[in-house]
PDB file of N, CA and C in Angstrom:
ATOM      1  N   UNK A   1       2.728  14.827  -3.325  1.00  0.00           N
ATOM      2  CA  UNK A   1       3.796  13.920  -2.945  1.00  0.00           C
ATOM      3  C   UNK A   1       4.063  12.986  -4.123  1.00  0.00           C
ATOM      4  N   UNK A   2       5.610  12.502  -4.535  1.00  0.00           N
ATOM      5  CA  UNK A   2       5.311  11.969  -5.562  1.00  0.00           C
ATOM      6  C   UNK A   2       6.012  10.589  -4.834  1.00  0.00           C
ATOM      7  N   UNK A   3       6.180   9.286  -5.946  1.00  0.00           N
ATOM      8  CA  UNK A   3       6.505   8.198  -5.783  1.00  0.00           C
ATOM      9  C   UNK A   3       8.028   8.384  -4.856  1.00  0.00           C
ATOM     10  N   UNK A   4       8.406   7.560  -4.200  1.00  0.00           N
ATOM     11  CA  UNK A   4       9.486   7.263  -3.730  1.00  0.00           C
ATOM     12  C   UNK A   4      10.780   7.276  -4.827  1.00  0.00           C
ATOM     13  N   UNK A   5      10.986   6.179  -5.821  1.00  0.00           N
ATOM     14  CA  UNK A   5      11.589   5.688  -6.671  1.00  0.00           C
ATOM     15  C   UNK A   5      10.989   5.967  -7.894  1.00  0.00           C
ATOM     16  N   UNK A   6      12.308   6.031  -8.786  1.00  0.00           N
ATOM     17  CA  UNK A   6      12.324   6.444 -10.070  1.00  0.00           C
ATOM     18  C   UNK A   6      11.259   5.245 -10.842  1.00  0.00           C
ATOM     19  N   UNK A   7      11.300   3.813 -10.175  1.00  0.00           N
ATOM     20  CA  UNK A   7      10.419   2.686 -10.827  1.00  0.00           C
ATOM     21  C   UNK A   7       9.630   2.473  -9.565  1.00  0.00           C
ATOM     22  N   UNK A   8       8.230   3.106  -9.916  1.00  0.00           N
ATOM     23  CA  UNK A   8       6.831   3.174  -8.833  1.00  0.00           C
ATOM     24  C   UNK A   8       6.783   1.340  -8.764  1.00  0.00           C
ATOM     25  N   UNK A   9       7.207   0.588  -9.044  1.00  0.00           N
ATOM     26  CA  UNK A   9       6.392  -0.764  -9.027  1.00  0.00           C
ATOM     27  C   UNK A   9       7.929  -1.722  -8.886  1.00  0.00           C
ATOM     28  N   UNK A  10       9.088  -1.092  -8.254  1.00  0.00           N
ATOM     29  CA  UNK A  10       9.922  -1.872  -7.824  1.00  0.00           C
ATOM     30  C   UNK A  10       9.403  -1.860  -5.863  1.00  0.00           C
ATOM     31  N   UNK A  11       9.946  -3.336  -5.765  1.00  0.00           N
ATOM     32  CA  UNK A  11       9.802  -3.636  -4.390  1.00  0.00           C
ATOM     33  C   UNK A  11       9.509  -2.512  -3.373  1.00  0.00           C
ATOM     34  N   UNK A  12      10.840  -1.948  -2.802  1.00  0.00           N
ATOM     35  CA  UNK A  12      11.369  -1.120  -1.984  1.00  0.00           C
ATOM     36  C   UNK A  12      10.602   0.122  -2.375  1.00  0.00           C
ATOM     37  N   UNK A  13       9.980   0.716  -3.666  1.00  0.00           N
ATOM     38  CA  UNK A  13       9.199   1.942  -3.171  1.00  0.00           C
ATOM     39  C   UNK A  13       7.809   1.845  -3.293  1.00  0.00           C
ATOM     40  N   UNK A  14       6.993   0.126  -3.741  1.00  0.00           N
ATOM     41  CA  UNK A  14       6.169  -0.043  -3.155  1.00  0.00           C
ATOM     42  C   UNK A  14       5.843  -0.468  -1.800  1.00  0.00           C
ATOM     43  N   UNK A  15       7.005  -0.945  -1.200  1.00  0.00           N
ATOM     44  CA  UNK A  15       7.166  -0.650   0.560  1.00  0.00           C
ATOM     45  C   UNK A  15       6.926   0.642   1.209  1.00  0.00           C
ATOM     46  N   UNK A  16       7.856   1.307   0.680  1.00  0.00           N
ATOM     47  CA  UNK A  16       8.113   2.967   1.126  1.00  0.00           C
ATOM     48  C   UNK A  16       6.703   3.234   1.172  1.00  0.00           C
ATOM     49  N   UNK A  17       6.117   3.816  -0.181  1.00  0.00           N
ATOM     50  CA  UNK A  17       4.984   3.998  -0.140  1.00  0.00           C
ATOM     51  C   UNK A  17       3.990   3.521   0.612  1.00  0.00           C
ATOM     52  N   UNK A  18       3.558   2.372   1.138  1.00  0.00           N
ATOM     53  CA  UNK A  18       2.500   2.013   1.775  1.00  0.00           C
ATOM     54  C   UNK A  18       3.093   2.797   2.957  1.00  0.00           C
ATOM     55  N   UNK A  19       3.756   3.047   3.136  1.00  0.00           N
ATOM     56  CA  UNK A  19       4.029   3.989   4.701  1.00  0.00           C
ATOM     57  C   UNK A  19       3.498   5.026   4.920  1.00  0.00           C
ATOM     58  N   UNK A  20       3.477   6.074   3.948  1.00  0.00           N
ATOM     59  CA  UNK A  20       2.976   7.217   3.197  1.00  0.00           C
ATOM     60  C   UNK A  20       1.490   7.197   3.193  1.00  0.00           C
ATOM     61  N   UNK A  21       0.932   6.162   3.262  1.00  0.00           N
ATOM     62  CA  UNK A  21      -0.601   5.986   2.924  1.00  0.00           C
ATOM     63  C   UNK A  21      -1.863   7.328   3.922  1.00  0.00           C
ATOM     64  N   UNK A  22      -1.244   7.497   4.919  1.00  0.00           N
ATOM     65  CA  UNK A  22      -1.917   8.308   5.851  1.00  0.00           C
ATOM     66  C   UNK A  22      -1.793   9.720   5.514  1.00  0.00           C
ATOM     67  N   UNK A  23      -0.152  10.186   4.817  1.00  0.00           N
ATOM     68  CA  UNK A  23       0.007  11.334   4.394  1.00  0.00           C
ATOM     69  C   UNK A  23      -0.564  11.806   2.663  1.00  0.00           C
ATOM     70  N   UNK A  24      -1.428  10.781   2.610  1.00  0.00           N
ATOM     71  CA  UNK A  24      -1.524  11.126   0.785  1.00  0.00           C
ATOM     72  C   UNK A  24      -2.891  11.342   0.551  1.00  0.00           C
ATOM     73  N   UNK A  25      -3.414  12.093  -0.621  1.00  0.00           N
ATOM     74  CA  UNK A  25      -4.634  11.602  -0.618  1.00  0.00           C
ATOM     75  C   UNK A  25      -5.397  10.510  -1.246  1.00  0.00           C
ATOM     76  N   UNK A  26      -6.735  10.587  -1.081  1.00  0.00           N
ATOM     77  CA  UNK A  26      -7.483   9.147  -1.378  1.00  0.00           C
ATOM     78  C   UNK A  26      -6.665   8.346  -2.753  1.00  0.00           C
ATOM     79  N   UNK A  27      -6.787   9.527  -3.653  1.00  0.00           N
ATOM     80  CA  UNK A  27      -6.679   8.752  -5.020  1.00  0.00           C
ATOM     81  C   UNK A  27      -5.193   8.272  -5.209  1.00  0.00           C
ATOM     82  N   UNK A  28      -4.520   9.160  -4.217  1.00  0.00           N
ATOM     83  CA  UNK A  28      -2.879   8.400  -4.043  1.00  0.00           C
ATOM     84  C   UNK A  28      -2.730   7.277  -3.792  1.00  0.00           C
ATOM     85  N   UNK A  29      -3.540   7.435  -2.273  1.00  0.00           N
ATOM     86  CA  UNK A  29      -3.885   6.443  -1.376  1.00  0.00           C
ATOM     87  C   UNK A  29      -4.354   4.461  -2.430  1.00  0.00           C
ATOM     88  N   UNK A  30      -4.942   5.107  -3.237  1.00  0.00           N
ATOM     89  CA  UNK A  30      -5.493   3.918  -3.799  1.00  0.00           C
ATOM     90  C   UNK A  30      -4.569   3.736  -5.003  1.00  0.00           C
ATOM     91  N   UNK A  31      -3.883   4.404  -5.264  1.00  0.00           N
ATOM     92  CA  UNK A  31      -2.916   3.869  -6.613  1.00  0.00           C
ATOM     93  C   UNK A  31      -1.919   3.158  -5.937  1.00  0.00           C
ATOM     94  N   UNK A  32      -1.116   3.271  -4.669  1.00  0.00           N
ATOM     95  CA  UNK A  32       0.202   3.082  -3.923  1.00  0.00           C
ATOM     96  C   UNK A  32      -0.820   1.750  -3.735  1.00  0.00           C
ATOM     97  N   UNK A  33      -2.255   1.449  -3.306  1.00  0.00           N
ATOM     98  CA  UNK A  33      -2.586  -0.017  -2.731  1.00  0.00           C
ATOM     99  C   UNK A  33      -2.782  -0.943  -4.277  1.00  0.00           C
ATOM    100  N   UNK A  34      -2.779  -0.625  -5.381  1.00  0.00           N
ATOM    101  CA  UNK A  34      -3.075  -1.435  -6.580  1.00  0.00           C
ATOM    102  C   UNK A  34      -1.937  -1.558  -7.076  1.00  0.00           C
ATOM    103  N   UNK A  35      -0.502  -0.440  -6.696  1.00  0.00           N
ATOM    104  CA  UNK A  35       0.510  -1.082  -7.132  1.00  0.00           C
ATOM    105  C   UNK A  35       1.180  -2.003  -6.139  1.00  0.00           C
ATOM    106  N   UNK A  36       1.008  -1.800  -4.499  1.00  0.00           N
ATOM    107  CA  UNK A  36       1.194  -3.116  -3.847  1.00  0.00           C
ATOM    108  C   UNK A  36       0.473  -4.337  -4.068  1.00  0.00           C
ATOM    109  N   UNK A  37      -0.949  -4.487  -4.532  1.00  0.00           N
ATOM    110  CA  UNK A  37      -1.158  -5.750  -5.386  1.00  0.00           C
ATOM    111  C   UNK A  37      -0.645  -6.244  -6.295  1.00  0.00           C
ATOM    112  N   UNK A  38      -0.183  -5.122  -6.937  1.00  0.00           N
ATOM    113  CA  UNK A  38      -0.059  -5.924  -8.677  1.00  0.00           C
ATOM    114  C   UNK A  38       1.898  -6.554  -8.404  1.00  0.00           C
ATOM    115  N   UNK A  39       2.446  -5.742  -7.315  1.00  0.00           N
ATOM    116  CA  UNK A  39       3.547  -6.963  -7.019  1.00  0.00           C
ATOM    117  C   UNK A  39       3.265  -7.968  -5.960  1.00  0.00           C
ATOM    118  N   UNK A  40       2.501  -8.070  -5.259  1.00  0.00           N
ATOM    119  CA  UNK A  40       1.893  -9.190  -4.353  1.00  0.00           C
ATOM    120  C   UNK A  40       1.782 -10.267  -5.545  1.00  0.00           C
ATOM    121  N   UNK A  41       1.111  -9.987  -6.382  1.00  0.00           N
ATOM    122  CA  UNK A  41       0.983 -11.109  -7.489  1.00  0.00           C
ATOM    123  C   UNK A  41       2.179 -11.327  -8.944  1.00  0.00           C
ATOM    124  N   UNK A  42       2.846 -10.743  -8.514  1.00  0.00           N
ATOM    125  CA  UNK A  42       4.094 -10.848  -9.780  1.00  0.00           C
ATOM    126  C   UNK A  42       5.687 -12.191  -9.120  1.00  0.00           C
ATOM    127  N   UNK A  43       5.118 -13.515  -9.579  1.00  0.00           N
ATOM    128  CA  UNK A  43       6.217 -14.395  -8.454  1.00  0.00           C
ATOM    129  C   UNK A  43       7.279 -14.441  -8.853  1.00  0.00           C
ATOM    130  N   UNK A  44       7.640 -13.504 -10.068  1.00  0.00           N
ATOM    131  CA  UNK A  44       9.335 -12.907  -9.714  1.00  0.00           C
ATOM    132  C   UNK A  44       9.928 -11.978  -8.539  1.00  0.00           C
ATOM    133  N   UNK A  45       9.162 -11.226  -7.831  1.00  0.00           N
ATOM    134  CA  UNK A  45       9.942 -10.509  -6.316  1.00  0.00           C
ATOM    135  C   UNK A  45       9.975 -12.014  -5.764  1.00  0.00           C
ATOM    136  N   UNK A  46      10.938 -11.146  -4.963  1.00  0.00           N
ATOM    137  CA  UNK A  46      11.097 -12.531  -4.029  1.00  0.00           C
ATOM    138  C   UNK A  46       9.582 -13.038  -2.902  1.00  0.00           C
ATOM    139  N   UNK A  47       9.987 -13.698  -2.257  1.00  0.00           N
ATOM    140  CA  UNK A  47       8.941 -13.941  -1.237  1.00  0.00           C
ATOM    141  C   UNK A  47       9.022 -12.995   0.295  1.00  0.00           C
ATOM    142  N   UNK A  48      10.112 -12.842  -0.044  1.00  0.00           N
ATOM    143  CA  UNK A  48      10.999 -11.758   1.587  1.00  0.00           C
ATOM    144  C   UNK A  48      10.022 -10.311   1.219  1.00  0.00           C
ATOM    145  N   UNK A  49      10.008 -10.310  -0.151  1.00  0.00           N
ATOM    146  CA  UNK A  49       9.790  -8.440  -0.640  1.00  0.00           C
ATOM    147  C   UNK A  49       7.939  -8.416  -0.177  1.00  0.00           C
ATOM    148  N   UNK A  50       7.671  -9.742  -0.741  1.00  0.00           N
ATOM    149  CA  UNK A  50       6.112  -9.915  -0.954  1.00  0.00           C
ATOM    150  C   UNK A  50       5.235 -10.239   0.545  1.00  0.00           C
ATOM    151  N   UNK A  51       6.196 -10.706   0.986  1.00  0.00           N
ATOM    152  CA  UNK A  51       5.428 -10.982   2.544  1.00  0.00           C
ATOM    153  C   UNK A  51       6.258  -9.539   3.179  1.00  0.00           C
ATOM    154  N   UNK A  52       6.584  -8.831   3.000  1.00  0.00           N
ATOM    155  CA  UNK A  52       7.083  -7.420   3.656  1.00  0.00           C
ATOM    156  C   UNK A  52       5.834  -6.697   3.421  1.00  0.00           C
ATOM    157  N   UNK A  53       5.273  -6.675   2.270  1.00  0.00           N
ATOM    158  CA  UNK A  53       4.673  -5.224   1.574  1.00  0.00           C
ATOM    159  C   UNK A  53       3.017  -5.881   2.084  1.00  0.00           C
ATOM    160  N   UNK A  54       3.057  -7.106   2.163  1.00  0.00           N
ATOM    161  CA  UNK A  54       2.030  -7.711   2.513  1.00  0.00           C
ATOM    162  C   UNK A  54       1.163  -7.311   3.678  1.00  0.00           C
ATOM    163  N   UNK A  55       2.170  -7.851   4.679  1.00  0.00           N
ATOM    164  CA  UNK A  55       2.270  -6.719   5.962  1.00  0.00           C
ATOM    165  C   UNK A  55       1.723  -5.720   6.246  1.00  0.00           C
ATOM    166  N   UNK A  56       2.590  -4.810   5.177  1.00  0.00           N
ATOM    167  CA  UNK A  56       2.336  -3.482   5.628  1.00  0.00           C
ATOM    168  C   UNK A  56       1.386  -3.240   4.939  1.00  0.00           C
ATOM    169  N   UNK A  57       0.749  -3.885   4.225  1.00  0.00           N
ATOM    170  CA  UNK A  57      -0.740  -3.638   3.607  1.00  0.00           C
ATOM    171  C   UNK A  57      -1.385  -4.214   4.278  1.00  0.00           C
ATOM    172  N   UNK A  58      -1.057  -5.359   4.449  1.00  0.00           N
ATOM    173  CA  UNK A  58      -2.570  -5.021   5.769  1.00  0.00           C
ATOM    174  C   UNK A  58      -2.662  -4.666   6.717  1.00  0.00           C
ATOM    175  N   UNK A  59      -1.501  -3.875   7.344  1.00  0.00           N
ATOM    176  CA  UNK A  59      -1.494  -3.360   8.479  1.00  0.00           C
ATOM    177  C   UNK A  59      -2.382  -1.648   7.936  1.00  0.00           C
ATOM    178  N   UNK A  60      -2.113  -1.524   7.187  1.00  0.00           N
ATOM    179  CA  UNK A  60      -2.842  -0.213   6.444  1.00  0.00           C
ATOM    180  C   UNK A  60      -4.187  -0.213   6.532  1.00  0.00           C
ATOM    181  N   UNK A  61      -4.493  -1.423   5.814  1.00  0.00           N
ATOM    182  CA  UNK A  61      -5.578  -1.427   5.431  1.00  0.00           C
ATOM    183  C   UNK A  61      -6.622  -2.075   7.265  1.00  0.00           C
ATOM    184  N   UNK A  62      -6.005  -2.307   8.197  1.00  0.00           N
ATOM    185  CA  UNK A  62      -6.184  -2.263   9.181  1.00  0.00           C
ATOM    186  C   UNK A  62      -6.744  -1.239   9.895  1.00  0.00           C
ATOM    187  N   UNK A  63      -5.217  -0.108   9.791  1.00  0.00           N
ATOM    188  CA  UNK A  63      -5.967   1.456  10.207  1.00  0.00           C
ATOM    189  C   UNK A  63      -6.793   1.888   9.525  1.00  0.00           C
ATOM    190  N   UNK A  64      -6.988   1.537   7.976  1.00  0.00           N
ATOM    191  CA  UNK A  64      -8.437   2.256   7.389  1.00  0.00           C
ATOM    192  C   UNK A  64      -9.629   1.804   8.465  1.00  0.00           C
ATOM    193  N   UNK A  65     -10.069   0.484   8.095  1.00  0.00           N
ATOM    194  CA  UNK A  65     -10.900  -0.222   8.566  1.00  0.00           C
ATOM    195  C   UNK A  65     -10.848   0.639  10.177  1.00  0.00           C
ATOM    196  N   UNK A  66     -10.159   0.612  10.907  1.00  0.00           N
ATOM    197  CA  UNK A  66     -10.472   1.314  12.317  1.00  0.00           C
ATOM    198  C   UNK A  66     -10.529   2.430  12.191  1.00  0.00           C
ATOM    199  N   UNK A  67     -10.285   3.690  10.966  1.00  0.00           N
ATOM    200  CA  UNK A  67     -10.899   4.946  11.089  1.00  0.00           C
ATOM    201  C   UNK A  67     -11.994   4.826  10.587  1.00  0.00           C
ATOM    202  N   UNK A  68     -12.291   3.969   9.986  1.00  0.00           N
ATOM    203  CA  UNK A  68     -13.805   4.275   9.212  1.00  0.00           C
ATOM    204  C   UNK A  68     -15.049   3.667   9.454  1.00  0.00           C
ATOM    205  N   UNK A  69     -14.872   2.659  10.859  1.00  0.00           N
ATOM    206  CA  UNK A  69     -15.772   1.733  11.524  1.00  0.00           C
ATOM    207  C   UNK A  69     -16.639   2.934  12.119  1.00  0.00           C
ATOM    208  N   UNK A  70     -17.988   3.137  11.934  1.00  0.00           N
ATOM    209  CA  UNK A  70     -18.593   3.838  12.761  1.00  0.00           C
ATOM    210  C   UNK A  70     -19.258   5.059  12.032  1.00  0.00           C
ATOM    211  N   UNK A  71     -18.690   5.767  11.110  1.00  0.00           N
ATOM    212  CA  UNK A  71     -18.614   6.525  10.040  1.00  0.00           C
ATOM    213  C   UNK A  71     -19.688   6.585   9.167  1.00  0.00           C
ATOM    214  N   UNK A  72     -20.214   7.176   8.780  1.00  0.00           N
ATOM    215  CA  UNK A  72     -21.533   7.021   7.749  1.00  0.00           C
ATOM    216  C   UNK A  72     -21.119   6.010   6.601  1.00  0.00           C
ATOM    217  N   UNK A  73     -19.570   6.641   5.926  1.00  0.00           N
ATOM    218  CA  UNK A  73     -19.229   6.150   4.875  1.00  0.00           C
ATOM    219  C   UNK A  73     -18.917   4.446   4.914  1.00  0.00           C
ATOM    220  N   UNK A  74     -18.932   4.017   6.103  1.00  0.00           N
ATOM    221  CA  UNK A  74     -18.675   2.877   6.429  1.00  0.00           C
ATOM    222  C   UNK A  74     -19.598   1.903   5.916  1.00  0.00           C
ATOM    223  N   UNK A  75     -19.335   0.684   5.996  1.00  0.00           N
ATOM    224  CA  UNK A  75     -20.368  -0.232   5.371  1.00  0.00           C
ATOM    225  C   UNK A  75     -20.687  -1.746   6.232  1.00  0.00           C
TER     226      UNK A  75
END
């Protein structure tokens, strides 16, 4: 699966992407969450873009945490 957008680290397809997180694998999985950090911390997006992606990262990182509670790999 590749990036949404032609620019992986504009707003809207680091949104997109965190959606995707369930359909990708791990190492996808973890590049799409370091490029939703690295605009979480860039205070040129707006605040609308940053509390969106915010969200949906931790709503992500939510369902990780509840598939993996219980799990060997768990901690």
């Amino acid at each position: 699966m590749t990036l949404i957008s032609c620019n992986p680290e504009s707003p809207q397809a680091v949104y997109d992407n965190l959606k995707l997180l369930e359909e990708v694998d791990i190492d996808r999985s973890a590049t799409y969450r370091e490029l939703a950090q690295t605009v979480l911390a860039d205070p040129q997006v707006s605040l609308g873009w940053r509390q969106a992606i915010a969200e949906q990262l931790n709503q992500a990182n939510h369902l990780l945490a509840m598939a993996t509670v219980g799990r060997e790999d768990s901690y």
